[in-house]
N, C-alpha and C. Protein backbone atom coordinates (compact mmCIF):
# COMPACT_ATOMS: atom_id res chain seq x y z
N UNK A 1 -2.92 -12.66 -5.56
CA UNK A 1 -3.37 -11.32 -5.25
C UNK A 1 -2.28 -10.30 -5.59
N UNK A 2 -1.13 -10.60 -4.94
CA UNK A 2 0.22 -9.71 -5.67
C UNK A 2 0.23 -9.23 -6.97
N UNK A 3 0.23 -10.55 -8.20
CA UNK A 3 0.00 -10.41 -9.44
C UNK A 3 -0.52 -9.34 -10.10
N UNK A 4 -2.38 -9.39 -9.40
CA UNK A 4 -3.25 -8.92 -10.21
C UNK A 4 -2.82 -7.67 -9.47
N UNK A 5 -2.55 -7.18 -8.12
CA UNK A 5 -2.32 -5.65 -8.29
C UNK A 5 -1.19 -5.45 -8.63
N UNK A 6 0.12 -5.90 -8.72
CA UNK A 6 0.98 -5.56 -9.68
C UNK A 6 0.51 -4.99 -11.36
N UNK A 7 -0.90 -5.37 -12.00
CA UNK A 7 -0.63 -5.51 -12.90
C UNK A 7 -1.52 -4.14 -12.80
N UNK A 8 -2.51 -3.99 -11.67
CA UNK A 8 -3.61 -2.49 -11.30
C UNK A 8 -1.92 -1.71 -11.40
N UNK A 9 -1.32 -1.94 -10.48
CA UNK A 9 -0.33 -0.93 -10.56
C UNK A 9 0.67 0.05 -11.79
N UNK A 10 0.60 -1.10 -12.75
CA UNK A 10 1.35 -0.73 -14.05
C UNK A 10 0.20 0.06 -14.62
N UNK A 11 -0.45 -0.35 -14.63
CA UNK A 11 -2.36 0.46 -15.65
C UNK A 11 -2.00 1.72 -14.68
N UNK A 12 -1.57 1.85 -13.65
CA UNK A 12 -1.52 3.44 -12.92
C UNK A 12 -0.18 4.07 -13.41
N UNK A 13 0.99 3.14 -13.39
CA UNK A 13 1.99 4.11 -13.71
C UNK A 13 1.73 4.61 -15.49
N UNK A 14 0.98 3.33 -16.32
CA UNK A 14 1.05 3.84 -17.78
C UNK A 14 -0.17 5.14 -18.12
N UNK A 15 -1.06 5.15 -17.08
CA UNK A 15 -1.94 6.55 -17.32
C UNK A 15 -0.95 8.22 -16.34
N UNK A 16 -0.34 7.76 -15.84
CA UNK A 16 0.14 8.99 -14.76
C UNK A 16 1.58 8.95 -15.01
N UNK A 17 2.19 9.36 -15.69
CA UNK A 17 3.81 9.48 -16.31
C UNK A 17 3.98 9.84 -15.19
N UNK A 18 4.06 10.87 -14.46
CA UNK A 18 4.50 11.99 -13.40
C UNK A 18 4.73 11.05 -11.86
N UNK A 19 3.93 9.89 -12.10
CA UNK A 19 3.87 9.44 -10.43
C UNK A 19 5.28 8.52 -10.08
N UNK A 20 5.80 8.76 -9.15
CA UNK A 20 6.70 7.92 -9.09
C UNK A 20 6.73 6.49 -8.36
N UNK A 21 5.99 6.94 -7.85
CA UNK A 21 5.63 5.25 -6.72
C UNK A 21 3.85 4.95 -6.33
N UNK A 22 3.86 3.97 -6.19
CA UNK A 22 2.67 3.91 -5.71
C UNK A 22 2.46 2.88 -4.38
N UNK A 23 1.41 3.45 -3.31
CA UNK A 23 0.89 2.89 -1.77
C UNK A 23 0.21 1.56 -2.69
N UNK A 24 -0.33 0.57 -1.73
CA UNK A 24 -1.43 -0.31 -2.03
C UNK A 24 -1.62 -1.22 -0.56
N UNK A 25 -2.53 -1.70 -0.38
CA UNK A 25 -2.76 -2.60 0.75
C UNK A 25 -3.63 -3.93 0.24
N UNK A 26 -3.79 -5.20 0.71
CA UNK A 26 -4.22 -5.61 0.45
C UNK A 26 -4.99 -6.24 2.19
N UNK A 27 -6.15 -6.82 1.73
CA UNK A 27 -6.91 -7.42 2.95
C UNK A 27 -7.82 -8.12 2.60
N UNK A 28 -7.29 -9.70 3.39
CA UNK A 28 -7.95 -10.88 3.32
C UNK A 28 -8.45 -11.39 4.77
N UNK A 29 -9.73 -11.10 5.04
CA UNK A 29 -10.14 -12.00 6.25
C UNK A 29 -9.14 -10.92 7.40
N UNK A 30 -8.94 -11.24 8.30
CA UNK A 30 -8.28 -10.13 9.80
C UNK A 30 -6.96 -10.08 9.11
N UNK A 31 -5.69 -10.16 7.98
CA UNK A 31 -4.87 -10.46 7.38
C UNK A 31 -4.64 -8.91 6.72
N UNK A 32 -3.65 -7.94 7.31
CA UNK A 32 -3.06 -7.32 5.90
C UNK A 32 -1.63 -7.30 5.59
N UNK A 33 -1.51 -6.61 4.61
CA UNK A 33 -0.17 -6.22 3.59
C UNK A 33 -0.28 -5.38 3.29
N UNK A 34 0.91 -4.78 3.49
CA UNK A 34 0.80 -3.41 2.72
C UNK A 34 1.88 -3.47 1.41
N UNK A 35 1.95 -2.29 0.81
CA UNK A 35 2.72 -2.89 -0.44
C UNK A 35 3.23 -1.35 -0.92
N UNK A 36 4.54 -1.45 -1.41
CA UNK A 36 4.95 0.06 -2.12
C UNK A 36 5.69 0.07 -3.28
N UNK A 37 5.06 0.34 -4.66
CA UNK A 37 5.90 -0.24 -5.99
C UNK A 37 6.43 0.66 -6.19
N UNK A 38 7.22 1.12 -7.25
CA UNK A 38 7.77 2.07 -7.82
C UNK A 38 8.41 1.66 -9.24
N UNK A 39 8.63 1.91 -10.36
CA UNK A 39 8.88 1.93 -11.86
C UNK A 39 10.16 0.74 -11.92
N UNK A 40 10.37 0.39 -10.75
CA UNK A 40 11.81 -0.94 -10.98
C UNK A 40 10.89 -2.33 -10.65
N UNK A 41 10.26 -1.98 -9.58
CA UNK A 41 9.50 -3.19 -8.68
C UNK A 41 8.65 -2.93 -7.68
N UNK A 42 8.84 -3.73 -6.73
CA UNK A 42 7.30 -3.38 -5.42
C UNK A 42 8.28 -4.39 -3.98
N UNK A 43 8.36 -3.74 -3.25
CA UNK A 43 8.26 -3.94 -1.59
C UNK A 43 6.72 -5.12 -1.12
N UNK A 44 7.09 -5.83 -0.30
CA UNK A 44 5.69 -6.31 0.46
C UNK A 44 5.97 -6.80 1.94
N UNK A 45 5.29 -5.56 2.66
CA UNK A 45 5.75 -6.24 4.17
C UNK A 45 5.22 -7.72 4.33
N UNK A 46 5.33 -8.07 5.75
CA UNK A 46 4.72 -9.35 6.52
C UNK A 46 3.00 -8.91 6.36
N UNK A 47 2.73 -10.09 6.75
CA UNK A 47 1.18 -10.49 6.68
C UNK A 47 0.92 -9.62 8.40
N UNK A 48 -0.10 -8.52 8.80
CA UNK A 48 -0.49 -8.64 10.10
C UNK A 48 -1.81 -9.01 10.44
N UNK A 49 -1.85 -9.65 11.33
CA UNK A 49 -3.21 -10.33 11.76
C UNK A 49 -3.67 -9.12 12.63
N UNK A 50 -4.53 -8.33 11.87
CA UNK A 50 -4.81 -7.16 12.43
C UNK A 50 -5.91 -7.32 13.98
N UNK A 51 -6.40 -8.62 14.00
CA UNK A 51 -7.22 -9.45 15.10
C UNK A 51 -6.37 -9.72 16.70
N UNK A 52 -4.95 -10.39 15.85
CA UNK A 52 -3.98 -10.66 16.84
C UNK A 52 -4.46 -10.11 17.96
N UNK A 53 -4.15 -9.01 18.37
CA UNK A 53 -4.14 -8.37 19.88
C UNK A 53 -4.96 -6.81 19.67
N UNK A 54 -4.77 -6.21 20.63
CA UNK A 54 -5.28 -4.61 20.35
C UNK A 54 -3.74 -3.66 20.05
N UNK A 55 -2.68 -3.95 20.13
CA UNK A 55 -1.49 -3.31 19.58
C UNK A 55 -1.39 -3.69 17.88
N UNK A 56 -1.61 -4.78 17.32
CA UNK A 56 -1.73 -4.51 15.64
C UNK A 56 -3.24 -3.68 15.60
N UNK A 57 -3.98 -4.08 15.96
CA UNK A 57 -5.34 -3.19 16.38
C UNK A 57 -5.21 -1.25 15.48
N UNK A 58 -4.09 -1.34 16.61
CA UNK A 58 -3.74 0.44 16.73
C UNK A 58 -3.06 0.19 15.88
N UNK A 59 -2.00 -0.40 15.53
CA UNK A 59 -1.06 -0.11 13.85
C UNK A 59 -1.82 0.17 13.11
N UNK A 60 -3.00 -0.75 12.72
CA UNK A 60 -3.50 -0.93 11.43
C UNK A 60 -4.10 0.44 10.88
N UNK A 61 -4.58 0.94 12.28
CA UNK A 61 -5.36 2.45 12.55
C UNK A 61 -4.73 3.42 12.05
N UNK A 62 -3.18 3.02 12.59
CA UNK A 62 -2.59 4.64 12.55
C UNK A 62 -1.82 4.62 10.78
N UNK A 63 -1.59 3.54 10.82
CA UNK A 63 -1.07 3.26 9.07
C UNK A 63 -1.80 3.78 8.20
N UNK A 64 -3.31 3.55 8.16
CA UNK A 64 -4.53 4.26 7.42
C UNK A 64 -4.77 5.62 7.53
N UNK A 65 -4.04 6.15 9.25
CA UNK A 65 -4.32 7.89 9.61
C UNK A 65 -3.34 8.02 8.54
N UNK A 66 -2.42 7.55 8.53
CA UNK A 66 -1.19 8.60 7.83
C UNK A 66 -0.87 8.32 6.72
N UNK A 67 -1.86 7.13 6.08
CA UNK A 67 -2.24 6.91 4.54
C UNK A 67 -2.96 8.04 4.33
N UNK A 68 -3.98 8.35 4.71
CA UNK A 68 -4.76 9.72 4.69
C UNK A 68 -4.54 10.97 4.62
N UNK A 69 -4.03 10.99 5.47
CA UNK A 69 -3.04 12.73 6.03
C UNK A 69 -2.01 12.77 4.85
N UNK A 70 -1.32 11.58 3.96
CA UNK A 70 0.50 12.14 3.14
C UNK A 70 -0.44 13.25 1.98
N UNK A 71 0.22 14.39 1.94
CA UNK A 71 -0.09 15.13 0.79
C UNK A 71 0.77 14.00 -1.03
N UNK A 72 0.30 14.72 -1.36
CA UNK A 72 0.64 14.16 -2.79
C UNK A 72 2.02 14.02 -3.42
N UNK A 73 3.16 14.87 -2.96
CA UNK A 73 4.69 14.35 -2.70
C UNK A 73 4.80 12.67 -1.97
N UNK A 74 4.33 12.55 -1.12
CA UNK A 74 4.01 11.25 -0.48
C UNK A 74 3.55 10.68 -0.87
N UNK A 75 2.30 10.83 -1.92
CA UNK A 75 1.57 9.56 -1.86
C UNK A 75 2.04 9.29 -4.01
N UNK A 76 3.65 9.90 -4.01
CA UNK A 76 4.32 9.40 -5.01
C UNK A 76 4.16 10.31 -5.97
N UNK A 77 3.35 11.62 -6.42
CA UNK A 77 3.24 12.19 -7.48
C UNK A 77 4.54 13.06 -7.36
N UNK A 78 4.64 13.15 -8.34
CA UNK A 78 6.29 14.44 -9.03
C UNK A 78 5.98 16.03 -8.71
């Protein structure tokens, strides 16, 4: 799964010169990752079992609020 969006990710940096990094998440079954590349390489947190308890519950929530809310400096453009 890494791979193939590593490779979504390059197809984004080679259409968008200007962007400098890019967000991504991935989700398998109650399981995520989040992921943050940029033009050298890519970051990948731990796996959270977003099921675990009701405290990853609320992470998973508020990670997505403020995936939402970053204006476009944030979400990597120049």
């Amino acid at each position: 799964t890494t791979v193939q969006l590593a490779s979504y990710v390059r197809e984004v940096f080679g259409a968008q010169y200007t962007r400098r990094f890019v967000h991504a998440f991935t989700i398998c079954g109650s399981l995520v990752r989040y992921h943050l590349f940029d033009r050298a390489g890519g970051s990948i947190s731990q796996q959270i079992n977003i099921r675990k308890n009701r405290r990853t519950e609320e992470l998973f929530i508020r990670i997505l609020q403020a995936y939402l809310s970053m204006d476009p400096t944030h979400l990597g453009f120049d």
